[in-house]
C-alpha atoms as a PDB file:
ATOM      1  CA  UNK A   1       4.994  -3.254   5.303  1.00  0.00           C
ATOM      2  CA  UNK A   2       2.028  -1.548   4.209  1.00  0.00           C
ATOM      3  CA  UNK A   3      -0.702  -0.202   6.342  1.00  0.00           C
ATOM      4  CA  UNK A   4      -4.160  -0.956   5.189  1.00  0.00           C
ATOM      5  CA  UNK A   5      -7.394   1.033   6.094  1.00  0.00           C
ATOM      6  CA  UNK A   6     -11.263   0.020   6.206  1.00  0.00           C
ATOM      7  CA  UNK A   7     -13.609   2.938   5.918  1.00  0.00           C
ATOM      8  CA  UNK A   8     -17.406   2.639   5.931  1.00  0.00           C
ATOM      9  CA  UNK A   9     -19.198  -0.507   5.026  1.00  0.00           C
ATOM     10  CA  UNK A  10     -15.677  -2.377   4.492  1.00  0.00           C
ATOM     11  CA  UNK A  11     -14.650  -1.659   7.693  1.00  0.00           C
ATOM     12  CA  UNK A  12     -17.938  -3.101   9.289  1.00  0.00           C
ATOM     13  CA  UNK A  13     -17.373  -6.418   7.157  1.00  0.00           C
ATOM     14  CA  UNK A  14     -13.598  -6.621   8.193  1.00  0.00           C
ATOM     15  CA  UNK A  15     -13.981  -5.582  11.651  1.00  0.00           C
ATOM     16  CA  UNK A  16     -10.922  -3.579  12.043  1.00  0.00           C
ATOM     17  CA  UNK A  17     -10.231   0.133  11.015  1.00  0.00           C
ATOM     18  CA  UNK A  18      -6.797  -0.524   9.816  1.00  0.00           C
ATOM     19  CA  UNK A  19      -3.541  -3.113  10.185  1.00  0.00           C
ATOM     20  CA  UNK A  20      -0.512  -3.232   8.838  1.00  0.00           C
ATOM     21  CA  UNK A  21       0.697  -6.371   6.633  1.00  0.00           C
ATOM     22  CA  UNK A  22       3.478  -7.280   4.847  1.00  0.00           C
ATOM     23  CA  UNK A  23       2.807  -8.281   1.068  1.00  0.00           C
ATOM     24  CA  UNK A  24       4.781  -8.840  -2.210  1.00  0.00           C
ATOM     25  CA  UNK A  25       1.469  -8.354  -4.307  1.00  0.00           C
ATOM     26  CA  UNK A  26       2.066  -6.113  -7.125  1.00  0.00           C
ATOM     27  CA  UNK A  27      -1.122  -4.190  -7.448  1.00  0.00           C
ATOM     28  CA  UNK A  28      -3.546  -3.511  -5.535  1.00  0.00           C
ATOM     29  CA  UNK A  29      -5.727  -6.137  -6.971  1.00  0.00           C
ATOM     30  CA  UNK A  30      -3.307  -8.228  -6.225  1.00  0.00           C
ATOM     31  CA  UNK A  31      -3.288  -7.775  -2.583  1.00  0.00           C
ATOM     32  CA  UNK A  32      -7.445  -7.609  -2.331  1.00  0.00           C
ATOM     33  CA  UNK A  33      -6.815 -11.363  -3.814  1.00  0.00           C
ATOM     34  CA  UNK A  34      -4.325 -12.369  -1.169  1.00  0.00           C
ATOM     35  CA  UNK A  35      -6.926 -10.567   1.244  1.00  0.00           C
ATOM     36  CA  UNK A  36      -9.670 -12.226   0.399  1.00  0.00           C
ATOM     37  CA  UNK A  37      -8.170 -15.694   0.800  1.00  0.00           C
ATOM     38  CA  UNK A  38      -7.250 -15.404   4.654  1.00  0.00           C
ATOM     39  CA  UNK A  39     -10.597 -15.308   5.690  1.00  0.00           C
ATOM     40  CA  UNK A  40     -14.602 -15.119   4.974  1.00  0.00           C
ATOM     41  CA  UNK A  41     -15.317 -11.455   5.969  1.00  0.00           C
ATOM     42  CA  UNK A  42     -12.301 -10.329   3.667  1.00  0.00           C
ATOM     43  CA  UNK A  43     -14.455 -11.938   0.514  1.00  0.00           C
ATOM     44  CA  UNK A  44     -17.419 -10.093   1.763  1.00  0.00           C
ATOM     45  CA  UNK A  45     -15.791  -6.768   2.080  1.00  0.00           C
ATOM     46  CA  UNK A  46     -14.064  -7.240  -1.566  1.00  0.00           C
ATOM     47  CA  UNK A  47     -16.561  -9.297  -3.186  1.00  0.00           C
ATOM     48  CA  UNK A  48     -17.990  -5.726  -5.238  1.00  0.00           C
ATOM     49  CA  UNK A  49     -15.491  -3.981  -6.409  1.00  0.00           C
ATOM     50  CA  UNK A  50     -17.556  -1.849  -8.495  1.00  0.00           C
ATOM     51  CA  UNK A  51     -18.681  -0.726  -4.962  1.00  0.00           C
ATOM     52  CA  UNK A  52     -15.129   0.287  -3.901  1.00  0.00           C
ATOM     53  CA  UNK A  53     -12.750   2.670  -4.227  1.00  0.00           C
ATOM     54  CA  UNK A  54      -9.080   3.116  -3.285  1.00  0.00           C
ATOM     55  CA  UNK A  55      -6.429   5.301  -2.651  1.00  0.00           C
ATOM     56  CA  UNK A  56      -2.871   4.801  -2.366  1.00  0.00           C
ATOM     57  CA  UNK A  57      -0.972   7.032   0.033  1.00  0.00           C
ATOM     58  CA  UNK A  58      -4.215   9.239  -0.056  1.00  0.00           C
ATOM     59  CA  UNK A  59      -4.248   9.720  -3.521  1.00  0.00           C
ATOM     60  CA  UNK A  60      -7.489   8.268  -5.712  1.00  0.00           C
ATOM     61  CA  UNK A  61      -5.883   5.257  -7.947  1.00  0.00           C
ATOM     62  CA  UNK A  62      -7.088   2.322  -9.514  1.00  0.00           C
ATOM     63  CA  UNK A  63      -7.268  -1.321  -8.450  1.00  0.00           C
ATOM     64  CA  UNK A  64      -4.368  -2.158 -11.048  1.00  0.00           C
ATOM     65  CA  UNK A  65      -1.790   0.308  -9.733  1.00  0.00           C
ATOM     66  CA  UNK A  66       1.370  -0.687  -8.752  1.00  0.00           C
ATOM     67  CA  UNK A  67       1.750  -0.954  -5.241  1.00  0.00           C
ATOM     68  CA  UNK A  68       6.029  -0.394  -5.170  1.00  0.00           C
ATOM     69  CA  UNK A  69       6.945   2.412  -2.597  1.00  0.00           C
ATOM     70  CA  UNK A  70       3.197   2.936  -1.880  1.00  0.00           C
ATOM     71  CA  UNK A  71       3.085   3.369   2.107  1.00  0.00           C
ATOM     72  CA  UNK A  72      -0.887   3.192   2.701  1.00  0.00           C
ATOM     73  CA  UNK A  73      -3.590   1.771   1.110  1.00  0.00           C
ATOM     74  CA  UNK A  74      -7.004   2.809   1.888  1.00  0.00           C
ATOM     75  CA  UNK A  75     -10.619   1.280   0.804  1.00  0.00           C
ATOM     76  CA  UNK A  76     -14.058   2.994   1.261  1.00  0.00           C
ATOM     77  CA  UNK A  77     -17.048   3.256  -0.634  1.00  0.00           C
ATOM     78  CA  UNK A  78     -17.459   5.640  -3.450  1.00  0.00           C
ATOM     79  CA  UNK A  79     -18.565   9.461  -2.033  1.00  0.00           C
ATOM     80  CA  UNK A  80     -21.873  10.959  -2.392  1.00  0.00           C
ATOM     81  CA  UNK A  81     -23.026  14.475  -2.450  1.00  0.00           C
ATOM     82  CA  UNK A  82     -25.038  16.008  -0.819  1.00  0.00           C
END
């Protein structure tokens, strides 16, 4: 089981701040592809990637990192200063 959380925008399009799934993707682009085909608002939420980021078990990664022993997985916009 991993637990997944929304921040931001994505979290708007998803509707939920976080859930917990079970998966066997691989990577985490993997499991935004198995996301994306349960339901509509998924494919909105991951249909820019450019416009993501992620972080697995709060540390910055990359959308082909491995996702074996990884605990939480967390998407959100990029961060702005200001």
């Amino acid at each position: 089981m991993i637990d997944v959380l929304y921040f931001a925008w994505v979290r708007e399009r998803i509707g939920l701040p976080r859930e917990r799934i079970e998966t066997s993707a691989p990577t985490v682009r993997d499991l935004i592809a198995e996301l994306t085909a349960r339901e509509e608002r998924y494919e909105l939420a991951f249909a820019d990637l450019e416009s993501l980021r992620v972080a697995l078990d709060q540390e910055l990664s990359s959308f082909d990192a491995p996702l074996a022993g990884v605990r939480e997985v967390a998407f959100f916009p990029p961060m702005t200063g200001g």
